[in-house]
C-alpha atoms as a PDB file:
ATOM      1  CA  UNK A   1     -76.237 -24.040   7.302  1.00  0.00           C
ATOM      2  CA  UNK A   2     -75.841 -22.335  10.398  1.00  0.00           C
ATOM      3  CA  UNK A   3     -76.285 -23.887  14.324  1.00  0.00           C
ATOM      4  CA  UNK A   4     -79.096 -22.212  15.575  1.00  0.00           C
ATOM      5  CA  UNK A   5     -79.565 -22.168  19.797  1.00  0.00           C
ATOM      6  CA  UNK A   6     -81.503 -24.747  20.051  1.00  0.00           C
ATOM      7  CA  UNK A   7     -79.542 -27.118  17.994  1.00  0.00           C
ATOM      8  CA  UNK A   8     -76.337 -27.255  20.208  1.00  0.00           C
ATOM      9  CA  UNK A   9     -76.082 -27.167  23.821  1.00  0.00           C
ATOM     10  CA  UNK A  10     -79.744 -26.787  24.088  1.00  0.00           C
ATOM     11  CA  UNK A  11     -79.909 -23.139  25.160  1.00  0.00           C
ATOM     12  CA  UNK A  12     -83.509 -22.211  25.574  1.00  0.00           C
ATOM     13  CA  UNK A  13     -85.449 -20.008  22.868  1.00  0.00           C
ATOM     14  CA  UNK A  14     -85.321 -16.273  23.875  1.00  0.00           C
ATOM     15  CA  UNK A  15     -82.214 -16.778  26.297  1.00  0.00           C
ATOM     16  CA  UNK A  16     -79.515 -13.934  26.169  1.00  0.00           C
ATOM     17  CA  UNK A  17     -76.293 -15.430  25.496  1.00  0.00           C
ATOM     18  CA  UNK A  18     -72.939 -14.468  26.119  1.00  0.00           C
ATOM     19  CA  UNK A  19     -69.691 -14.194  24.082  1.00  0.00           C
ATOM     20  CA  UNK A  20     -68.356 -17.220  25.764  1.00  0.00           C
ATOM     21  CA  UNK A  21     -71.458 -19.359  24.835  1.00  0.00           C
ATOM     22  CA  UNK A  22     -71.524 -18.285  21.322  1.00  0.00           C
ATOM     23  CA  UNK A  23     -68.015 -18.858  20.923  1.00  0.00           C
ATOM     24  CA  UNK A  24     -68.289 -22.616  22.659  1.00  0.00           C
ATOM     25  CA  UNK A  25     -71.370 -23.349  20.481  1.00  0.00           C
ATOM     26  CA  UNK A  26     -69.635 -22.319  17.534  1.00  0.00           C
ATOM     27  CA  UNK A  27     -66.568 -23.820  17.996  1.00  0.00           C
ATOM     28  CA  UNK A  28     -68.602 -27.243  18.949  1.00  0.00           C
ATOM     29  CA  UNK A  29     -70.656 -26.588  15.704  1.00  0.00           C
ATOM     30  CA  UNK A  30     -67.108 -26.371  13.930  1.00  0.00           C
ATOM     31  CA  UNK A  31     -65.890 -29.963  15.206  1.00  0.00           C
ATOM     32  CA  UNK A  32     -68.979 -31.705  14.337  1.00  0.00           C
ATOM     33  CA  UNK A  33     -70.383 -30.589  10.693  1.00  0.00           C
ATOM     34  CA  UNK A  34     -67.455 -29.305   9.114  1.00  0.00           C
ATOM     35  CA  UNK A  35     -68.149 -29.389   4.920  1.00  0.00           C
ATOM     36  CA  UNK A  36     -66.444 -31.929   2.523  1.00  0.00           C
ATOM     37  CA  UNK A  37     -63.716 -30.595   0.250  1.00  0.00           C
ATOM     38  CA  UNK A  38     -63.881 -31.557  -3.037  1.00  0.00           C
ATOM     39  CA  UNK A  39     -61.977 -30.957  -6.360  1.00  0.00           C
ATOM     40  CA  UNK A  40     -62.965 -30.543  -9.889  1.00  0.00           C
ATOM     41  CA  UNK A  41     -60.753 -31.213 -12.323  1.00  0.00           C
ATOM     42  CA  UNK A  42     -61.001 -31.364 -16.502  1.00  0.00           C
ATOM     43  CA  UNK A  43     -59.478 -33.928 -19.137  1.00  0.00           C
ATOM     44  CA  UNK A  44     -58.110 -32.168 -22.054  1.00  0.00           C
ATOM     45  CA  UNK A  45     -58.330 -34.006 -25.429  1.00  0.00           C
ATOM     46  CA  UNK A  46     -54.890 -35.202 -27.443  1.00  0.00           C
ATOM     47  CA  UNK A  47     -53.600 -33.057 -29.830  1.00  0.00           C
ATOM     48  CA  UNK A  48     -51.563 -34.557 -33.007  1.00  0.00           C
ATOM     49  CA  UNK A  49     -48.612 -34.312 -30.962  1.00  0.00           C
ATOM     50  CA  UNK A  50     -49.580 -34.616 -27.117  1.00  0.00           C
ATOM     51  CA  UNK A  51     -51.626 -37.154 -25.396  1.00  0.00           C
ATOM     52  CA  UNK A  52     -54.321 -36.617 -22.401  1.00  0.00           C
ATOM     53  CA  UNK A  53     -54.110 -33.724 -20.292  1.00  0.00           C
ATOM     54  CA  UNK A  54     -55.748 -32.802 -17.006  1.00  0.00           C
ATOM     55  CA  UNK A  55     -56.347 -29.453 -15.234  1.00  0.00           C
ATOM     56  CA  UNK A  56     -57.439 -28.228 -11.944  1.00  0.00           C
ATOM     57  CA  UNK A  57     -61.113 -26.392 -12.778  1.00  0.00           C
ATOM     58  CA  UNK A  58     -62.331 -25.452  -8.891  1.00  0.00           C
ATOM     59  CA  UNK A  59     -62.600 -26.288  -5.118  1.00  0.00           C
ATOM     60  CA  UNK A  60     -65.394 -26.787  -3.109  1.00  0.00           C
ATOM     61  CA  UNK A  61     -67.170 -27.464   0.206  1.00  0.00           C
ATOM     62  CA  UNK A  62     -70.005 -29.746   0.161  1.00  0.00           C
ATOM     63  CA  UNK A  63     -72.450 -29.343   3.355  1.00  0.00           C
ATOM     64  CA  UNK A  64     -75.448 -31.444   4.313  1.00  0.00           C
ATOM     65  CA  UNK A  65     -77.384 -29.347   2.228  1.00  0.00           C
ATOM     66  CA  UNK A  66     -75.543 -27.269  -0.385  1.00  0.00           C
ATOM     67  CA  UNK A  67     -72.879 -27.299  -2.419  1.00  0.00           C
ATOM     68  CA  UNK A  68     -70.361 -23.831  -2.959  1.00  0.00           C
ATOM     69  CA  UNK A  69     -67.265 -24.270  -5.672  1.00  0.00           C
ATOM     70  CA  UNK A  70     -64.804 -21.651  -6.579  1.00  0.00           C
ATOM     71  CA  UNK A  71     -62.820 -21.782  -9.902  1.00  0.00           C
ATOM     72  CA  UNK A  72     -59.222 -21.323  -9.568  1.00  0.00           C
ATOM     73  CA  UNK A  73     -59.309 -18.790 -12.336  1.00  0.00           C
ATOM     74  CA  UNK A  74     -61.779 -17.059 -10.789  1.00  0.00           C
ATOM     75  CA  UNK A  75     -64.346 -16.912 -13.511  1.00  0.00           C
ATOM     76  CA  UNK A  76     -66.769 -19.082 -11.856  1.00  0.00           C
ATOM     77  CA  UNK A  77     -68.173 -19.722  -8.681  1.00  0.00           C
ATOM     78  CA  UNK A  78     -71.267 -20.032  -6.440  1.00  0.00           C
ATOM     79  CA  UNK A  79     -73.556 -22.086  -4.202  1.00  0.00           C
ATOM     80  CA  UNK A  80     -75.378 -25.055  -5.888  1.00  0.00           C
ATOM     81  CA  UNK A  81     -78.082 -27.693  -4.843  1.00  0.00           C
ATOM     82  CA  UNK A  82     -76.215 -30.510  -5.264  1.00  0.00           C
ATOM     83  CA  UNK A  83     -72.974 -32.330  -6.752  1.00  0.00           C
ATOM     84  CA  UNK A  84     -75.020 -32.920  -9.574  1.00  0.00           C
ATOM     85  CA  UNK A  85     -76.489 -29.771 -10.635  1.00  0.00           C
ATOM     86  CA  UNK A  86     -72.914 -28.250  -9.839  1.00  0.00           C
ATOM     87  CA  UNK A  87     -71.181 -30.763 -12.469  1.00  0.00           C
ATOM     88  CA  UNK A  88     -74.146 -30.396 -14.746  1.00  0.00           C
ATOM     89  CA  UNK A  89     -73.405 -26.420 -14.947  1.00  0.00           C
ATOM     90  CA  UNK A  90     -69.411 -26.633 -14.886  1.00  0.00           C
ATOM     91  CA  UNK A  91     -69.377 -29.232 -17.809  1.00  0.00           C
ATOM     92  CA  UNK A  92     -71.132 -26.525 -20.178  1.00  0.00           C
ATOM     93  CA  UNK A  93     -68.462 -24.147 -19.627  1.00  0.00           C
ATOM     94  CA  UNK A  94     -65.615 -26.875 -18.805  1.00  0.00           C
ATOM     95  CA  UNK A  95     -66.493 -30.095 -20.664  1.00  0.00           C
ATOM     96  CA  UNK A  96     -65.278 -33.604 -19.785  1.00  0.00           C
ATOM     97  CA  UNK A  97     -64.937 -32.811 -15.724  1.00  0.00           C
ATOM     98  CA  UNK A  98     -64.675 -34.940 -12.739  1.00  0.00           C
ATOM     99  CA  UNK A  99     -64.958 -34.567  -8.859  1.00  0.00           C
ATOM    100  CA  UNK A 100     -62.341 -36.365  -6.576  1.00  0.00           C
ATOM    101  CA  UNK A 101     -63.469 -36.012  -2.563  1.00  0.00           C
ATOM    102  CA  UNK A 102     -60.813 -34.837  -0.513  1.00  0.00           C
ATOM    103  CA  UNK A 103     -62.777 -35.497   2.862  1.00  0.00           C
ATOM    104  CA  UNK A 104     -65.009 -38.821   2.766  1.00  0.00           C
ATOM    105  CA  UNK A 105     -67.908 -38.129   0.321  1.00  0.00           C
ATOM    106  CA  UNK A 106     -70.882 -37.020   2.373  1.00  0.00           C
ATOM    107  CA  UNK A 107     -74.454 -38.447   2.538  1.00  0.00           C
ATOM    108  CA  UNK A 108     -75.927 -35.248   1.041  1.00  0.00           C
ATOM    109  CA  UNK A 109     -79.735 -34.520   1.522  1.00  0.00           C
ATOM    110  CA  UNK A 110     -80.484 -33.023  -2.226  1.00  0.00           C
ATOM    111  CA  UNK A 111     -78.502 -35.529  -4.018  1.00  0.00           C
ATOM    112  CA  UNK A 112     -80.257 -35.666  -7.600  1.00  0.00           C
END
């Protein structure tokens, strides 16, 4: 989700702006609603001769309301509608996964 002008610094509808107040707007914007990082990662059943395993499946940024992940093989990757329907996806091609918040977890408006 983008700032629009007349969510930040209240610059009237219609109003030409300049490349200073886009740029202050933006970088305000920035400061105030950046996304939440998040990581996905995958236990790996024991084998007869090793026990648990973990590996790192994807990334992601969580805004208010989306969610985008990016494998770190590349395979998979895209914008979801929530933490939910993103785990419920990954888990059919990755199994037994888990997300860890690197930021504080956000209050998300389409959390399932």
């Amino acid at each position: 989700m983008a700032p629009t002008e007349n969510q930040l610094n209240n610059f009237p509808a219609g109003m030409s702006l300049t490349r200073e107040d886009v740029t202050s707007t933006m970088e305000e914007w920035a400061h105030t609603n950046p996304p939440s990082r998040f990581m996905i990662y995958g236990i790996i059943d024991p084998t007869s001769t090793v026990g648990y395993d973990g590996d790192v499946i994807a990334w992601g940024l969580c805004f208010n309301d989306h969610v985008y992940v990016q494998s770190v093989d590349s395979h998979v990757g895209g914008r979801f509608r929530s933490p939910k329907s993103m785990r419920r996806v990954l888990s059919h091609r990755y199994g037994d996964i888990h997300l860890v918040w690197v930021d504080p977890e956000p209050e998300f408006d389409q959390m399932e």
